[in-house]
N, C-alpha and C. Protein backbone atom coordinates (compact mmCIF):
# COMPACT_ATOMS: atom_id res chain seq x y z
N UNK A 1 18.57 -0.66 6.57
CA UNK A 1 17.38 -0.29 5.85
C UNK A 1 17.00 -1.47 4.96
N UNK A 2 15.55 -1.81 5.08
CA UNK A 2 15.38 -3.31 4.16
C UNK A 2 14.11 -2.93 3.32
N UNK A 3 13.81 -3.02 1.79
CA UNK A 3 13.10 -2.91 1.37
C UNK A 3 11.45 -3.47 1.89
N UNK A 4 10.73 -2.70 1.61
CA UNK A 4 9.53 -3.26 2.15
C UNK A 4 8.62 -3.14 1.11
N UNK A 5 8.26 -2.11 0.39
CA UNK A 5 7.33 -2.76 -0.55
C UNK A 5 7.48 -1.52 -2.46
N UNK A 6 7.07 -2.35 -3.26
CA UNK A 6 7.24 -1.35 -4.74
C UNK A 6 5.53 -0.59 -4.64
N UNK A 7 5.69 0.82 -5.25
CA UNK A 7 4.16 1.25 -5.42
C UNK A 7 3.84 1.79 -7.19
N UNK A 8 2.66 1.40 -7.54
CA UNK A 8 2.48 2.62 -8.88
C UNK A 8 1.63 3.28 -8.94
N UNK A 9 1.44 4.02 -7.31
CA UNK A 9 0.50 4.51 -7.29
C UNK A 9 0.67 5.65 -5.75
N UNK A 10 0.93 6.90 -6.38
CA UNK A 10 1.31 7.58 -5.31
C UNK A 10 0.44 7.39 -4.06
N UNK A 11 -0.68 8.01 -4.12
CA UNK A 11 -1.58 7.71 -3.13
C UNK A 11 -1.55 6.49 -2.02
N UNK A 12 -1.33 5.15 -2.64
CA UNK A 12 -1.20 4.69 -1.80
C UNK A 12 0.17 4.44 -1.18
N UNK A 13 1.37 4.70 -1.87
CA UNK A 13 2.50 4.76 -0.95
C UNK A 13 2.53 6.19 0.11
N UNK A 14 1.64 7.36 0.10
CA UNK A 14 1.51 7.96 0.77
C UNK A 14 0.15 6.86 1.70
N UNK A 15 -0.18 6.58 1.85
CA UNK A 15 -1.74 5.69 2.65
C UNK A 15 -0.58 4.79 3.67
N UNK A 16 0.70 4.15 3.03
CA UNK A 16 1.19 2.70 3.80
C UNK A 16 2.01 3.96 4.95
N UNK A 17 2.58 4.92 3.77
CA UNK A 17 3.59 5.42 4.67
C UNK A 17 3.24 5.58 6.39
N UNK A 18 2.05 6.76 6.01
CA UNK A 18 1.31 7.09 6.94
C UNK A 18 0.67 5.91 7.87
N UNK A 19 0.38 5.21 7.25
CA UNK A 19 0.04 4.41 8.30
C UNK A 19 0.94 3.94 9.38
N UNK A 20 2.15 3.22 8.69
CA UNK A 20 3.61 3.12 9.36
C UNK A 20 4.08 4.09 10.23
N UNK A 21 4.10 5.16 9.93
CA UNK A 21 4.61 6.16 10.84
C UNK A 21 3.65 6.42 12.01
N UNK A 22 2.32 6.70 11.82
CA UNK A 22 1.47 6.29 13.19
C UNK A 22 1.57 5.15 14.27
N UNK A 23 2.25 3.88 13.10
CA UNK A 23 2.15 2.68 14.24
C UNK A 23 3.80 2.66 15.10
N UNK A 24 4.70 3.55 14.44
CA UNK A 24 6.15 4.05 15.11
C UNK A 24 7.04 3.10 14.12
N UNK A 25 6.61 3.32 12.91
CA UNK A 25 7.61 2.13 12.04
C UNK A 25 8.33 3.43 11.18
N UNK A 26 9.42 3.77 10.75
CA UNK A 26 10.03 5.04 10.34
C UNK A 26 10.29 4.40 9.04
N UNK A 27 10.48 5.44 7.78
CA UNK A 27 10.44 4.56 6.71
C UNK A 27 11.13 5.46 5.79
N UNK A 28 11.59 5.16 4.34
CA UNK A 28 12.26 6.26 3.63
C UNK A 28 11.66 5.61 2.57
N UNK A 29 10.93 6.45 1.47
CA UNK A 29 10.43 6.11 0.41
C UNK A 29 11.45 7.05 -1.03
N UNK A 30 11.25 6.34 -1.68
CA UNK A 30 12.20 6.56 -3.08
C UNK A 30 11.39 6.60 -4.53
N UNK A 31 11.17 7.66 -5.19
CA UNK A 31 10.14 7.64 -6.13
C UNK A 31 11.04 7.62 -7.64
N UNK A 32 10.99 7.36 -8.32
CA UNK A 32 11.19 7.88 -9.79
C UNK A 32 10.40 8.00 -10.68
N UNK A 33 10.39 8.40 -12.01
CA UNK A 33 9.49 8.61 -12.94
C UNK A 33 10.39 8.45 -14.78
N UNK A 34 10.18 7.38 -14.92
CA UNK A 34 10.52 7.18 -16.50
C UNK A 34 9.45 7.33 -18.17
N UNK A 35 10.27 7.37 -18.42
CA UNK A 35 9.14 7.29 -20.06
C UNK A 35 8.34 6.32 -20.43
N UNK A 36 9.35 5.50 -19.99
CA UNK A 36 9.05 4.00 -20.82
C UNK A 36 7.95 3.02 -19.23
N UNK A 37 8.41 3.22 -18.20
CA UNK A 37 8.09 2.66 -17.20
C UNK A 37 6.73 3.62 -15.81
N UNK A 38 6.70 4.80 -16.42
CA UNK A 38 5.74 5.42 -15.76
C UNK A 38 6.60 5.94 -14.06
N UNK A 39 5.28 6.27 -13.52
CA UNK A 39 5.91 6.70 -12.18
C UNK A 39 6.12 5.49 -10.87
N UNK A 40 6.96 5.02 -10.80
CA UNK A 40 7.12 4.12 -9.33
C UNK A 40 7.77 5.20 -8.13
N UNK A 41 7.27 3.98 -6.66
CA UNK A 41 8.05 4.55 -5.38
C UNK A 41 8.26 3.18 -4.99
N UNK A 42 9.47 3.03 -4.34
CA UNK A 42 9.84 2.31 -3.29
C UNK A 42 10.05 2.76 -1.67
N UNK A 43 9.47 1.60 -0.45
CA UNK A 43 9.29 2.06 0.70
C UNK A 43 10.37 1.20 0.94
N UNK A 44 10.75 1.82 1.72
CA UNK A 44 11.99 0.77 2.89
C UNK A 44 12.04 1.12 4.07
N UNK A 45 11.99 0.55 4.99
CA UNK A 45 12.26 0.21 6.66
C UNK A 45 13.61 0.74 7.28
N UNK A 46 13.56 1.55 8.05
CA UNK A 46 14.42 2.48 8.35
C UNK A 46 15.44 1.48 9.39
N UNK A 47 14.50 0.61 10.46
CA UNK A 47 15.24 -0.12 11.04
C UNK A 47 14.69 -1.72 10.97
N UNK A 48 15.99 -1.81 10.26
CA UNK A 48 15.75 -3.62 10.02
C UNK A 48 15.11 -4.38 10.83
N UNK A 49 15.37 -4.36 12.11
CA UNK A 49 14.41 -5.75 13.09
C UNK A 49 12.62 -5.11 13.22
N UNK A 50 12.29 -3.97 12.21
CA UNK A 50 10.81 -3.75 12.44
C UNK A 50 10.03 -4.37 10.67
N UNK A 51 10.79 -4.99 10.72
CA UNK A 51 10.62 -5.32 8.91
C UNK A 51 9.33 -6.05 9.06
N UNK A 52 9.91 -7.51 10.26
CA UNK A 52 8.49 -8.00 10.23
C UNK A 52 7.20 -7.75 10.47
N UNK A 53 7.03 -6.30 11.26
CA UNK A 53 6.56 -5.69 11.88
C UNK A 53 5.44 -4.67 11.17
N UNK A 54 6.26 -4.51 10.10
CA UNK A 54 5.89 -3.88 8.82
C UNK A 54 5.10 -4.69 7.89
N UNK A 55 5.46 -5.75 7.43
CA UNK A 55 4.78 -6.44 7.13
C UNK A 55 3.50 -6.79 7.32
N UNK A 56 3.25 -7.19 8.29
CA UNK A 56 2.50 -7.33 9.04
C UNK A 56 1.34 -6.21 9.09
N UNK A 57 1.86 -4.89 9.23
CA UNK A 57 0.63 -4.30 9.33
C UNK A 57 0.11 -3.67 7.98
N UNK A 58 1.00 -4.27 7.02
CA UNK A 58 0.18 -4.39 5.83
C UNK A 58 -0.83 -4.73 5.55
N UNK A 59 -0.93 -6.24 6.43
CA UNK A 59 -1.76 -7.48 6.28
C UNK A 59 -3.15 -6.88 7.55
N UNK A 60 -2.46 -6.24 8.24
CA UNK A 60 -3.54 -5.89 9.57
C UNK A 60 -2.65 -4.60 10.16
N UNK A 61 -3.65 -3.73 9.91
CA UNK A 61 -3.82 -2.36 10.15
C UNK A 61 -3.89 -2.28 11.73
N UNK A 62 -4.10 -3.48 12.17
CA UNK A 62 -4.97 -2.91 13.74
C UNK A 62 -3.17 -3.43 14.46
N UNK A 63 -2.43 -4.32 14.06
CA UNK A 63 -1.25 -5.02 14.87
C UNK A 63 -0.14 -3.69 15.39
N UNK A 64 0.31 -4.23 16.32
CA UNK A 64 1.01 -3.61 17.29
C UNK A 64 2.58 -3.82 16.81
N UNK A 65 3.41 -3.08 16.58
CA UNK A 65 4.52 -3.49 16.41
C UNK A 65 5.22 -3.57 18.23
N UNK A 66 6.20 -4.31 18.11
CA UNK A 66 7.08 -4.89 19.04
C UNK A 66 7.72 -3.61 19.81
N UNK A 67 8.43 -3.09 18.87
CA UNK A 67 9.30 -1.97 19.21
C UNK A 67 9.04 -0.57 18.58
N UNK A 68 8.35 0.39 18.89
CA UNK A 68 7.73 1.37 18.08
C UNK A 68 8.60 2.43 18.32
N UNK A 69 9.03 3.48 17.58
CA UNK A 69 10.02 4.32 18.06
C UNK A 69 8.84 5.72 17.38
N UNK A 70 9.58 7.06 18.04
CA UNK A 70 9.12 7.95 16.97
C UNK A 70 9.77 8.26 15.80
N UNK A 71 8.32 7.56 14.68
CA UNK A 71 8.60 7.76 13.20
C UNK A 71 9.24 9.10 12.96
N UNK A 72 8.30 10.30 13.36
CA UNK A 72 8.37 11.37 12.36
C UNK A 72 9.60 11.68 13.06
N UNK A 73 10.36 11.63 14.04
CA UNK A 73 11.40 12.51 14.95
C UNK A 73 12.78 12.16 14.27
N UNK A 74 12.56 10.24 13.75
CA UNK A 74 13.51 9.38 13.20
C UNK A 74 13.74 10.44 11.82
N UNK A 75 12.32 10.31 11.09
CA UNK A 75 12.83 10.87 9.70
C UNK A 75 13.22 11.91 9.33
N UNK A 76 12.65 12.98 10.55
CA UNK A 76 13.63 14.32 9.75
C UNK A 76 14.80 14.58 10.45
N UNK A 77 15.54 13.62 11.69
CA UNK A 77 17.03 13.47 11.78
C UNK A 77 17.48 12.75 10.45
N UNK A 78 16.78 11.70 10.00
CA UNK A 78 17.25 10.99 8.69
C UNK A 78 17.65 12.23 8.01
N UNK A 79 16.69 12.56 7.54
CA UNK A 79 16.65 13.90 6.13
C UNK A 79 17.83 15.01 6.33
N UNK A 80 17.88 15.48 7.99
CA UNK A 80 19.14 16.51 8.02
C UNK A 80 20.00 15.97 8.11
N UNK A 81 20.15 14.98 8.62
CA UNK A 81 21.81 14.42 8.74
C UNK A 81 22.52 14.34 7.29
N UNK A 82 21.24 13.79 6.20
CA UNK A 82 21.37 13.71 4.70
C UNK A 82 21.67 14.99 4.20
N UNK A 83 21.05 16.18 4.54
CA UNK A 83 21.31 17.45 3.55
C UNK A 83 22.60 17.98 4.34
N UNK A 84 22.61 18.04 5.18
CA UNK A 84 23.78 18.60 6.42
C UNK A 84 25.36 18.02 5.43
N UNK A 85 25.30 16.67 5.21
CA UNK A 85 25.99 15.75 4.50
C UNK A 85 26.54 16.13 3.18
N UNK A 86 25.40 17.02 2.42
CA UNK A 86 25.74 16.68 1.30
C UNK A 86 26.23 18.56 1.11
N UNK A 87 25.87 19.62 2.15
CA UNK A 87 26.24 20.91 2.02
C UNK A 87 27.68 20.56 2.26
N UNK A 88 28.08 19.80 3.09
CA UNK A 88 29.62 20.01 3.63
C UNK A 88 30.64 19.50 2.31
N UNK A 89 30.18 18.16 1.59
CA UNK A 89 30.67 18.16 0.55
C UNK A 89 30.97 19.05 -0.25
N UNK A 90 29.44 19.82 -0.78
CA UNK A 90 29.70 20.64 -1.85
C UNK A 90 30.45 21.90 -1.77
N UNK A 91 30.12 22.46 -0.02
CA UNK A 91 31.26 23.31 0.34
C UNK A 91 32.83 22.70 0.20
N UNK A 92 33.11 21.51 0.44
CA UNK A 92 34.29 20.87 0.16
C UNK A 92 34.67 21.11 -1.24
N UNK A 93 33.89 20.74 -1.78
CA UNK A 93 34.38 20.57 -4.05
C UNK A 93 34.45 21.93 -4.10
N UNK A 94 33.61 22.92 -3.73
CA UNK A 94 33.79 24.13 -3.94
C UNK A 94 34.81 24.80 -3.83
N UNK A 95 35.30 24.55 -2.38
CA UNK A 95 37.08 25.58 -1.98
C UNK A 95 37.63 24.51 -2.79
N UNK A 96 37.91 23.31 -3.07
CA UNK A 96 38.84 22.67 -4.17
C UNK A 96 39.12 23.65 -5.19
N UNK A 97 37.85 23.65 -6.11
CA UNK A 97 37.77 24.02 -7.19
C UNK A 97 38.07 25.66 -7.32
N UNK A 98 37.83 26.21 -6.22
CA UNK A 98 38.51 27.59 -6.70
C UNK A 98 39.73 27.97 -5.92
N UNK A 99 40.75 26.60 -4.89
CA UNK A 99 41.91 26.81 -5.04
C UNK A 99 42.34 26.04 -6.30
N UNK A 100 42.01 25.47 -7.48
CA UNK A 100 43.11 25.03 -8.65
C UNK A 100 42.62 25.85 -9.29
N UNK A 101 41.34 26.65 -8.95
CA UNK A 101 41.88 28.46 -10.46
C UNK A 101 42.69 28.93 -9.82
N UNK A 102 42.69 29.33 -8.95
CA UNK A 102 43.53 30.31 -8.60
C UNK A 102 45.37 29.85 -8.45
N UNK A 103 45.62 28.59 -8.87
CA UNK A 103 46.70 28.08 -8.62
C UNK A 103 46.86 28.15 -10.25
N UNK A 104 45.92 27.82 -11.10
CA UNK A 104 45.69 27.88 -12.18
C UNK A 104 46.13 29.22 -12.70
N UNK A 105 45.70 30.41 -12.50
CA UNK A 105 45.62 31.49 -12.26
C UNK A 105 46.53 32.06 -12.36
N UNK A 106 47.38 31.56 -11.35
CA UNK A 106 48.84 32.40 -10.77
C UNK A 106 49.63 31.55 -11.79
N UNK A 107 49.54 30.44 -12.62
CA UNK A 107 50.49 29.57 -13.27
C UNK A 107 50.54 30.47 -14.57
N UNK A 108 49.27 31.00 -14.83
CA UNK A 108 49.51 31.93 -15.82
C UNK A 108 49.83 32.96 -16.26
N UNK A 109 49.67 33.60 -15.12
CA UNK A 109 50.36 34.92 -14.51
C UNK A 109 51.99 35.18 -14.67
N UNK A 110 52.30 33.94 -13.84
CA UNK A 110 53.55 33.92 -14.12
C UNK A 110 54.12 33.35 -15.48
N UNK A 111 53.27 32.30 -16.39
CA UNK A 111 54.17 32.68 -17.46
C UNK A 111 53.98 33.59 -18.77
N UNK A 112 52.85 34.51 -18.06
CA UNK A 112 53.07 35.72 -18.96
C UNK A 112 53.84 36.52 -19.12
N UNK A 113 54.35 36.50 -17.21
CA UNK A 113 54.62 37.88 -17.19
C UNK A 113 56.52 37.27 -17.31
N UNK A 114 57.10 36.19 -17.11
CA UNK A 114 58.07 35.85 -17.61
C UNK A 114 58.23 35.28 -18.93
N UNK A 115 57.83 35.30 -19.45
CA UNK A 115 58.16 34.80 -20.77
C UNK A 115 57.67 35.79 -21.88
């Protein structure tokens, strides 16, 4: 994934996105919002050898990229593989965390009920 461009201005990082994804360039954009610094997004290039490609149709809307894949098919395998990812974790921390109560649990159990 290679950065491709900073925005401060939603609209048009929704305008590049879209455009990109019509021409088969797949992309993952990253937004934040601070106090001091206002709202930014960053776009980045899903697959590195279309960078130049990207570029490019910054400069010209009408250019053909080399290797066009499907955008939208790319990004929401991106997106589930990402949430899919992050349920299995939290199901992971989860049975952790309620086998050390319950180990917790029984530690106290027993030295109540012996002592």
């Amino acid at each position: 994934m290679r950065h491709l461009a900073r925005f401060h201005d939603p609209h048009e990082l929704a305008r590049v996105r879209a455009l990109l994804r019509d021409k088969g360039v797949p992309t993952w954009a990253n937004t934040v919002e601070s106090y001091r610094l206002g709202w930014q997004g960053t776009l980045s290039v899903c697959i590195d050898e279309q960078l130049d490609d990207a570029l490019r149709l910054l400069r010209d809307p009408t250019h053909a990229p080399a290797h066009p894949v499907d955008a939208e098919a790319f990004e929401r395998a991106l997106a589930a593989d990402g949430s899919a990812l992050l349920v299995r974790a939290t199901n992971r921390l989860l049975l952790v965390a309620l086998g050390l109560a319950a180990v917790l649990a029984l530690v106290v159990w027993a030295w109540v009920r012996f002592h």
